[in-house]
PDB file of N, CA and C in Angstrom:
ATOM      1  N   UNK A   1     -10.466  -0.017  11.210  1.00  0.00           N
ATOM      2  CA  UNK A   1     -10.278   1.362  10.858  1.00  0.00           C
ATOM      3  C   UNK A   1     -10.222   1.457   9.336  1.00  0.00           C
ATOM      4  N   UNK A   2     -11.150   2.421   8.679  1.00  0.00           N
ATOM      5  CA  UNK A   2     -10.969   3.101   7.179  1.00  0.00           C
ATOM      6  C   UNK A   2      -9.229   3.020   7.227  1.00  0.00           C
ATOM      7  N   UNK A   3      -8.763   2.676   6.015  1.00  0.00           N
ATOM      8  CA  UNK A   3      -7.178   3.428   5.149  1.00  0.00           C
ATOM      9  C   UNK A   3      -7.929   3.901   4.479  1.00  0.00           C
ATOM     10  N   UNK A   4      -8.763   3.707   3.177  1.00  0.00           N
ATOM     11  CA  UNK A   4      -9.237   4.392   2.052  1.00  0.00           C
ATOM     12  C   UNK A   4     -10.588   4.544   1.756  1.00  0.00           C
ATOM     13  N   UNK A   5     -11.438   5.685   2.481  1.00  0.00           N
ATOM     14  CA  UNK A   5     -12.900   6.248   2.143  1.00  0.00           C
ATOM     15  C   UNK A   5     -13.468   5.668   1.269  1.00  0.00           C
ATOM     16  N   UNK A   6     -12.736   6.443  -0.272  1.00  0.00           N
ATOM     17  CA  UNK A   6     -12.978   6.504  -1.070  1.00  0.00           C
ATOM     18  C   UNK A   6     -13.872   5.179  -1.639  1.00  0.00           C
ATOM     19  N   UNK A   7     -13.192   4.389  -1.155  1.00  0.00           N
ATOM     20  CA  UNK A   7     -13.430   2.402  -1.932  1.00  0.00           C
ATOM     21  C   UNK A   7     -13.750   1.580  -0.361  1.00  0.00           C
ATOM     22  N   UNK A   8     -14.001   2.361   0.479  1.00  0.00           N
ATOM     23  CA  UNK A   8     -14.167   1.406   2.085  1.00  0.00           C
ATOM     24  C   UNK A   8     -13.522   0.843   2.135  1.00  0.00           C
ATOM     25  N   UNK A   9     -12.143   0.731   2.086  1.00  0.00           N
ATOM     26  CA  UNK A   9     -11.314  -0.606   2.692  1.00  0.00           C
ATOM     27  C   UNK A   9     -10.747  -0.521   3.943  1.00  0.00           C
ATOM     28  N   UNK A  10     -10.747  -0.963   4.566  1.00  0.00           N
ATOM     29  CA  UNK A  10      -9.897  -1.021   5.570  1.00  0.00           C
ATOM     30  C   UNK A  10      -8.749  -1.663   6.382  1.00  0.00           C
ATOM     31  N   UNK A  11      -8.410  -1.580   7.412  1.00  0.00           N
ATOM     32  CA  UNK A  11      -6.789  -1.961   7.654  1.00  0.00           C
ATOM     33  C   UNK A  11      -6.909  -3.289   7.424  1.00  0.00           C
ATOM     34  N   UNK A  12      -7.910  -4.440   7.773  1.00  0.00           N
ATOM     35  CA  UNK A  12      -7.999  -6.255   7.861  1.00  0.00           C
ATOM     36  C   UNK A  12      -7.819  -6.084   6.216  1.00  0.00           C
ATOM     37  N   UNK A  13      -8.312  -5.448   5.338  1.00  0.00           N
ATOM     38  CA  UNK A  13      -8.502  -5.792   4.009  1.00  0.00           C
ATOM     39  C   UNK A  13      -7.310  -5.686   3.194  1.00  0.00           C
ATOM     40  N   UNK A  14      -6.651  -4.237   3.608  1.00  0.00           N
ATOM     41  CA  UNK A  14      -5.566  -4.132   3.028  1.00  0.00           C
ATOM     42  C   UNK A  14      -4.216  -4.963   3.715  1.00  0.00           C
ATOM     43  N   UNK A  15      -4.268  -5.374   4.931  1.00  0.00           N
ATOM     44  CA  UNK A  15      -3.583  -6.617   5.253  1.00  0.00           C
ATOM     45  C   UNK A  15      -3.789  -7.863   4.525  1.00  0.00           C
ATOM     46  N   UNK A  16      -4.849  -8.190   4.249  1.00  0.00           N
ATOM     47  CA  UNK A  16      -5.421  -9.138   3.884  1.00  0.00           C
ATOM     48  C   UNK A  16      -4.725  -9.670   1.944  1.00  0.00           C
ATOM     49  N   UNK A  17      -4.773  -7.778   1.886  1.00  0.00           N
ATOM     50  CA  UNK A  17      -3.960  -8.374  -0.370  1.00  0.00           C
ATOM     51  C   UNK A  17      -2.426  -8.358   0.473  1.00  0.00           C
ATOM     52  N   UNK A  18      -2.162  -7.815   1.521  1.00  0.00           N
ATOM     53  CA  UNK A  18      -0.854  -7.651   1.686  1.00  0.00           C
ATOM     54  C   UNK A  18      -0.261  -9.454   1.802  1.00  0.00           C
ATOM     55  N   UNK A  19      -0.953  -9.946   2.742  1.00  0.00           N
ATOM     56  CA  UNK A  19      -0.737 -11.432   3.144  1.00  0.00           C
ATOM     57  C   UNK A  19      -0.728 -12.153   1.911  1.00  0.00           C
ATOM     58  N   UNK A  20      -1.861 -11.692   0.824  1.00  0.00           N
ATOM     59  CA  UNK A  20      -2.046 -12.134  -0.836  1.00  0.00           C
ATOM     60  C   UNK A  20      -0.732 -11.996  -1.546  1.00  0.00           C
ATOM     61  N   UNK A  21       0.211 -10.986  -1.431  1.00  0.00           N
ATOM     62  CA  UNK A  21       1.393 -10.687  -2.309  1.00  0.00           C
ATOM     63  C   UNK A  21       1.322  -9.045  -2.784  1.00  0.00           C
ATOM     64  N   UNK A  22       0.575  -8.691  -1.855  1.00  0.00           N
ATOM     65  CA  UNK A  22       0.372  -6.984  -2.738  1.00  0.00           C
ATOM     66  C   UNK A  22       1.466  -6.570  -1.894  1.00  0.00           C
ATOM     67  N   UNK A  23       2.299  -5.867  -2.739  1.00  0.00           N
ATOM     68  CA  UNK A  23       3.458  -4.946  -2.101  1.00  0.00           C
ATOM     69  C   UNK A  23       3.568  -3.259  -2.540  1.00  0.00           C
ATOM     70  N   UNK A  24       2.534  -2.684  -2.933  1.00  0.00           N
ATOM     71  CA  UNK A  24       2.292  -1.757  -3.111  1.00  0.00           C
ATOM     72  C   UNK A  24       1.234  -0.916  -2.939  1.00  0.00           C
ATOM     73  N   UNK A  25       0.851   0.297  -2.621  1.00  0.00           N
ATOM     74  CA  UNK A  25      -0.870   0.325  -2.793  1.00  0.00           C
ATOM     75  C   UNK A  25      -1.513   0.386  -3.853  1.00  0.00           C
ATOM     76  N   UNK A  26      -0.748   0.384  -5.251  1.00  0.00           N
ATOM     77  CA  UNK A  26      -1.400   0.152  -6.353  1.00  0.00           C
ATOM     78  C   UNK A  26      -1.496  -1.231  -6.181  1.00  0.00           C
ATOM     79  N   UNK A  27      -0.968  -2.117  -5.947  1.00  0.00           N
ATOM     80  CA  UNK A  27      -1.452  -3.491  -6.050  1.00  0.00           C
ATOM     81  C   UNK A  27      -2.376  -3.912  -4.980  1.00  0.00           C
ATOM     82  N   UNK A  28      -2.503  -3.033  -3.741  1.00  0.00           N
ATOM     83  CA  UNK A  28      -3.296  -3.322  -2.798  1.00  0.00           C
ATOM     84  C   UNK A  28      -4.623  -2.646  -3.667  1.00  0.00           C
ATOM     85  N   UNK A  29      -4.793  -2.032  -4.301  1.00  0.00           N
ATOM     86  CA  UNK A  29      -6.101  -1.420  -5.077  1.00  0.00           C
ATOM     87  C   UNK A  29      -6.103  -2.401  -6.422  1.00  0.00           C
ATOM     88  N   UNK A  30      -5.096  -3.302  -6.897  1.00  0.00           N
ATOM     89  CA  UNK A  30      -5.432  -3.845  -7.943  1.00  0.00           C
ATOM     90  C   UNK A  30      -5.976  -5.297  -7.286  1.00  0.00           C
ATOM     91  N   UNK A  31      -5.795  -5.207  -6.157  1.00  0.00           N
ATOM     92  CA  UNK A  31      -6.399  -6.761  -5.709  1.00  0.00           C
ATOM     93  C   UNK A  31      -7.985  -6.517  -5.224  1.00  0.00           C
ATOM     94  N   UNK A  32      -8.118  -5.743  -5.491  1.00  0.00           N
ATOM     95  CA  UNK A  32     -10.073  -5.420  -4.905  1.00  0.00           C
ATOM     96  C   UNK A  32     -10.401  -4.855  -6.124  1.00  0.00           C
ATOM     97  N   UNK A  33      -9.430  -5.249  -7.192  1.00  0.00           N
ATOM     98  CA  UNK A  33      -9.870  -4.383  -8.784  1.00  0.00           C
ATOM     99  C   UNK A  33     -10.558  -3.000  -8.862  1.00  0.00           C
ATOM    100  N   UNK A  34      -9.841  -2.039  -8.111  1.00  0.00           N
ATOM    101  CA  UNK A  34      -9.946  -0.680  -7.802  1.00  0.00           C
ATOM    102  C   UNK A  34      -9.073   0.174  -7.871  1.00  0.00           C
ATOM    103  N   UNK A  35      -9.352   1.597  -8.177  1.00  0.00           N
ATOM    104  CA  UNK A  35      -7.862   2.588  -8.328  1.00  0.00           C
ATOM    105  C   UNK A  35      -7.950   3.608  -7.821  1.00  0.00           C
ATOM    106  N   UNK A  36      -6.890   4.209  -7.417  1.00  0.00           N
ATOM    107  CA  UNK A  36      -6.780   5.466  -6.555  1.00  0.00           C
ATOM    108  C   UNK A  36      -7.168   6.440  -6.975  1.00  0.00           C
ATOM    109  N   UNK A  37      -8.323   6.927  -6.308  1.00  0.00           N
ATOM    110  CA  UNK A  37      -8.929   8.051  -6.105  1.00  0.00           C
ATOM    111  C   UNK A  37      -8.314   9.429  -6.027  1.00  0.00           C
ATOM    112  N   UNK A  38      -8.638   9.641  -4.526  1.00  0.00           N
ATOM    113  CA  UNK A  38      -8.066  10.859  -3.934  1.00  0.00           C
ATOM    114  C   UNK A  38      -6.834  10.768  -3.797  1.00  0.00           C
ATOM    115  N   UNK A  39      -5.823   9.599  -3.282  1.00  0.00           N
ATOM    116  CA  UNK A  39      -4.434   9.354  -2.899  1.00  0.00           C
ATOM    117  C   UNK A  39      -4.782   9.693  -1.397  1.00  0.00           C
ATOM    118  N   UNK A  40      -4.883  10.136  -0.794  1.00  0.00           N
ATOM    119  CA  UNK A  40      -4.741  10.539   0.665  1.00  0.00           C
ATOM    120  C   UNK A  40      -4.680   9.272   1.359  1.00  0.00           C
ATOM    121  N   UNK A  41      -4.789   8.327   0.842  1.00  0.00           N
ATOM    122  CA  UNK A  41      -4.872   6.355   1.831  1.00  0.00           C
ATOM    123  C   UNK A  41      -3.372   6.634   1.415  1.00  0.00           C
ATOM    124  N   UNK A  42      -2.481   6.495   0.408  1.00  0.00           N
ATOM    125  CA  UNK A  42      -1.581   6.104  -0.232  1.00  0.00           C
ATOM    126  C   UNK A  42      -0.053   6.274   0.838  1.00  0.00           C
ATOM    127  N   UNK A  43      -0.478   7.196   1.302  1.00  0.00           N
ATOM    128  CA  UNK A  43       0.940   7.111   2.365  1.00  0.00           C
ATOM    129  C   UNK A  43       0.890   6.429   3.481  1.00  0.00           C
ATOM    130  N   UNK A  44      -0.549   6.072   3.928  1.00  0.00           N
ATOM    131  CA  UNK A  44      -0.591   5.171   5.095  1.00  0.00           C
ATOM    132  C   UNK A  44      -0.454   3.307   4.622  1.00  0.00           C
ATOM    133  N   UNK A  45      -1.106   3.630   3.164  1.00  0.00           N
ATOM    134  CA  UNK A  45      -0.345   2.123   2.880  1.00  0.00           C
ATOM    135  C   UNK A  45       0.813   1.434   2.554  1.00  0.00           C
ATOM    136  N   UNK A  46       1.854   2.447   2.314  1.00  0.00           N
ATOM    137  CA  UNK A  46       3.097   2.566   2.068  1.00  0.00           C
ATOM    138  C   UNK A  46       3.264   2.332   3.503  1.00  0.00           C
ATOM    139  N   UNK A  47       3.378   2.861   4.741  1.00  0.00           N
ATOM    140  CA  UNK A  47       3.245   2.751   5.968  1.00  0.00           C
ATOM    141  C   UNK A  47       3.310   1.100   6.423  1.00  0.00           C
ATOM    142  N   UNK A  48       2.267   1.190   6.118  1.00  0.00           N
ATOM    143  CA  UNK A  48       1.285  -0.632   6.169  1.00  0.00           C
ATOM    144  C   UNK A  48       2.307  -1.492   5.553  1.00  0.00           C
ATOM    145  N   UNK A  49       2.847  -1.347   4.262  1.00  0.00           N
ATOM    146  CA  UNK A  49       3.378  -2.527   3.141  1.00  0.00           C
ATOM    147  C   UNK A  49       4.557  -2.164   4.258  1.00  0.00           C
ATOM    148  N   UNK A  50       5.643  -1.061   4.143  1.00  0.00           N
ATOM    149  CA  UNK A  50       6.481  -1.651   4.879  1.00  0.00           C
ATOM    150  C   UNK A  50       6.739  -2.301   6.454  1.00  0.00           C
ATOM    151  N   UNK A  51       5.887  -1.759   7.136  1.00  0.00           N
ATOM    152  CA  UNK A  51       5.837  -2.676   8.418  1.00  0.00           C
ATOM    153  C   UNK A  51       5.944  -4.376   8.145  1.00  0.00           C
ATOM    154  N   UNK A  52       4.551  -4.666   7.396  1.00  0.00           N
ATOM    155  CA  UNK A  52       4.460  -5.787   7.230  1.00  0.00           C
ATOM    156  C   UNK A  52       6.014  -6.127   6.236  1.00  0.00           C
ATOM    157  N   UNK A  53       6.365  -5.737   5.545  1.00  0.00           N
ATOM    158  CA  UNK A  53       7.578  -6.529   5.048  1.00  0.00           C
ATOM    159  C   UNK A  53       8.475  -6.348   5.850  1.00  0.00           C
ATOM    160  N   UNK A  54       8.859  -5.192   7.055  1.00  0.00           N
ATOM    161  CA  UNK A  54       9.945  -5.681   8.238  1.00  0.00           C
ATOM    162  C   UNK A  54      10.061  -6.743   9.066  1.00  0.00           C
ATOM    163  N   UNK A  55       8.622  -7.232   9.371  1.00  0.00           N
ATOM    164  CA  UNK A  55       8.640  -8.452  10.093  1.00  0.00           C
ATOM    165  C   UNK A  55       8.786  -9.230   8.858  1.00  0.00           C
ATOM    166  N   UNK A  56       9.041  -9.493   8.117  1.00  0.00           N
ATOM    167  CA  UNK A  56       9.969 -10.472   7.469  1.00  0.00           C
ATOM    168  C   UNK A  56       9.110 -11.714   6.996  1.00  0.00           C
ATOM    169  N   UNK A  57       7.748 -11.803   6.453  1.00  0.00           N
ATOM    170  CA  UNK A  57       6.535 -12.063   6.743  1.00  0.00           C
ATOM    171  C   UNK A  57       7.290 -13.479   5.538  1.00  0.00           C
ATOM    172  N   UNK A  58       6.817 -13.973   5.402  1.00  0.00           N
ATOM    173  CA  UNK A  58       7.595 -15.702   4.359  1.00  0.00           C
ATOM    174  C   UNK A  58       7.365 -15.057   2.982  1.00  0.00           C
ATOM    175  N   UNK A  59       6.528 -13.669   2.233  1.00  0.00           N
ATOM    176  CA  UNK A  59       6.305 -13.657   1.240  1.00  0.00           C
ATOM    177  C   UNK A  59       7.129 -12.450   0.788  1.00  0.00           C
ATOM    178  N   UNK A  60       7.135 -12.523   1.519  1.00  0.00           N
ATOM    179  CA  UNK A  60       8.943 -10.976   1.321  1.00  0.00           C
ATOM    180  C   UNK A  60      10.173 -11.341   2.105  1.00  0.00           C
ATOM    181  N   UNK A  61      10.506 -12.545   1.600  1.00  0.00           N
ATOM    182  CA  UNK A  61      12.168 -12.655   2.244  1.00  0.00           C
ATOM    183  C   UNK A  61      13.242 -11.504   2.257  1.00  0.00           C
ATOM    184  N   UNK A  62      13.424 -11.092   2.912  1.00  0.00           N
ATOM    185  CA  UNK A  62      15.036 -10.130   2.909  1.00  0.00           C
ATOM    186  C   UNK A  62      14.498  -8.956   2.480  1.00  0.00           C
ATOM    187  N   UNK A  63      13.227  -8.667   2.234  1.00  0.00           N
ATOM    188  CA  UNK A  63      12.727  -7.052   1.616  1.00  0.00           C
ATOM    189  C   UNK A  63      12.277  -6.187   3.186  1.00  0.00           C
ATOM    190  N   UNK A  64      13.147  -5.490   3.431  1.00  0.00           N
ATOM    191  CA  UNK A  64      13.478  -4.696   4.495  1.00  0.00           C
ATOM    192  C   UNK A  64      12.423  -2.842   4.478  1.00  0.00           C
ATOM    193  N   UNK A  65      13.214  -2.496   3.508  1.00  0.00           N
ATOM    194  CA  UNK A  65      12.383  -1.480   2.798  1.00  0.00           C
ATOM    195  C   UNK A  65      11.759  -1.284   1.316  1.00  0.00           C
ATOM    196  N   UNK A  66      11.000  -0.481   0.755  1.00  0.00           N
ATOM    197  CA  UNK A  66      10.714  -0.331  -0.513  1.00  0.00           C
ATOM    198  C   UNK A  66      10.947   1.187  -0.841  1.00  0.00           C
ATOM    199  N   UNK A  67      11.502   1.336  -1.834  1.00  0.00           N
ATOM    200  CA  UNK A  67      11.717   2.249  -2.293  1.00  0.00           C
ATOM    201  C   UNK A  67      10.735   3.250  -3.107  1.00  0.00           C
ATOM    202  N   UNK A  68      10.926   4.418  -2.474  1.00  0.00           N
ATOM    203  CA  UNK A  68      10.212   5.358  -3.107  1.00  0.00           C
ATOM    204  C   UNK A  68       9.907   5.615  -4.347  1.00  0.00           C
ATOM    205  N   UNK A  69       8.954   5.969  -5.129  1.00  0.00           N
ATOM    206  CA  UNK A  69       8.405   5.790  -6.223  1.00  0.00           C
ATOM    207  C   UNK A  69       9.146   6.985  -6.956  1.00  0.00           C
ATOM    208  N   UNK A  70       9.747   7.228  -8.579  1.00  0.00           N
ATOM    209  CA  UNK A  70      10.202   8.121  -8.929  1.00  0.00           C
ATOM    210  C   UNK A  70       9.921   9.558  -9.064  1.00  0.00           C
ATOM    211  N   UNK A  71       8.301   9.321  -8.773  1.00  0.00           N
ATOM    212  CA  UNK A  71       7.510  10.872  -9.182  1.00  0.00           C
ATOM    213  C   UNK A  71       7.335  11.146  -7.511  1.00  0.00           C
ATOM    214  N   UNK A  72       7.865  10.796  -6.684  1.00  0.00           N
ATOM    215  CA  UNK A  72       7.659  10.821  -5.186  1.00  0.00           C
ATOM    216  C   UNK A  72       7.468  12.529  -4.639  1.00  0.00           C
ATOM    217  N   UNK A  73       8.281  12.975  -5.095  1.00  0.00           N
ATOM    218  CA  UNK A  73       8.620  14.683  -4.718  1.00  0.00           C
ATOM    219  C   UNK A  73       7.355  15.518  -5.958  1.00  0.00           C
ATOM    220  N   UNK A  74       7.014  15.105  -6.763  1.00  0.00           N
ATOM    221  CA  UNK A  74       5.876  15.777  -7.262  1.00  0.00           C
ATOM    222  C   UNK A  74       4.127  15.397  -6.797  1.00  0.00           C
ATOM    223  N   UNK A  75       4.262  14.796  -6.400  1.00  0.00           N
ATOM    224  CA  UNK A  75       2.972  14.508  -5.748  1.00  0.00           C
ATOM    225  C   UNK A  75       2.928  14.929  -4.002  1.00  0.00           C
ATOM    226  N   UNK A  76       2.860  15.964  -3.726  1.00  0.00           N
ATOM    227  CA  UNK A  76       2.895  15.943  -2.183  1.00  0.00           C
ATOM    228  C   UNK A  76       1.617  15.095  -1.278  1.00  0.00           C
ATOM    229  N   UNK A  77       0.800  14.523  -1.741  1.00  0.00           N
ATOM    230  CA  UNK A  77       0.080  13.789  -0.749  1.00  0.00           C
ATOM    231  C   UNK A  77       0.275  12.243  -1.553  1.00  0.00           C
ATOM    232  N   UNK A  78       1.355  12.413  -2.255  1.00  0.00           N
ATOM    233  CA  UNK A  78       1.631  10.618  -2.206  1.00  0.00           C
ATOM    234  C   UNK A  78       0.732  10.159  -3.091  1.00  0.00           C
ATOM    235  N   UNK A  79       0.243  10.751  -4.103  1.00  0.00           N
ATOM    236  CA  UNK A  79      -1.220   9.919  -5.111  1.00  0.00           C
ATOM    237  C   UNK A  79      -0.146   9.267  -6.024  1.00  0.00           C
ATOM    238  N   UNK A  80       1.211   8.705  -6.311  1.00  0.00           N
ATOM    239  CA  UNK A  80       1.649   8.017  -6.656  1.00  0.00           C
ATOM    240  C   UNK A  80       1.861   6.485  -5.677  1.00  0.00           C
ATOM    241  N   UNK A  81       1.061   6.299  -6.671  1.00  0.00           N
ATOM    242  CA  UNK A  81       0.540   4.730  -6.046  1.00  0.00           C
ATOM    243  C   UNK A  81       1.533   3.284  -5.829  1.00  0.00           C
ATOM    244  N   UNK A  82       2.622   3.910  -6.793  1.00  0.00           N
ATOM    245  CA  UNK A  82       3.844   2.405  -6.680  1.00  0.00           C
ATOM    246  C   UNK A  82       4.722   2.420  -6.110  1.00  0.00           C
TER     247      UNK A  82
END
């Protein structure tokens, strides 16, 4: 399945920087050396990063949740990427 049109990536890929060490979707876009577009992927990869860090995956010990980005409430479709 597409997460992000914009750059074709999809869910294996963005698992794939996730398994790499990407814990963000800016870093999931800095690992295919790409940057957010539209934002509209950006809340489903936030989605994505934390699942995968609940199961407790060996590259995120003890990281349960991630915290919302500071500009969180001014962007309503989430185009804040960290």
């Amino acid at each position: 399945m597409y997460v992000c049109i914009c750059h074709a990536l999809n869910d294996k890929q963005v698992t794939k920087a996730l398994e790499n060490g990407a814990r963000t979707p800016a870093s999931v876009f800095r690992h295919y050396e790409r940057q957010v577009q539209c934002g509209k992927c950006v809340p489903m990869m936030r989605d994505m990063v934390q699942s995968h860090c609940a199961n407790q995956c060996p590259s995120c010990p003890g990281q349960a949740a991630l915290p919302e980005p500071a500009n969180a409430e001014s962007f309503p479709y989430g185009i804040a990427a960290e």
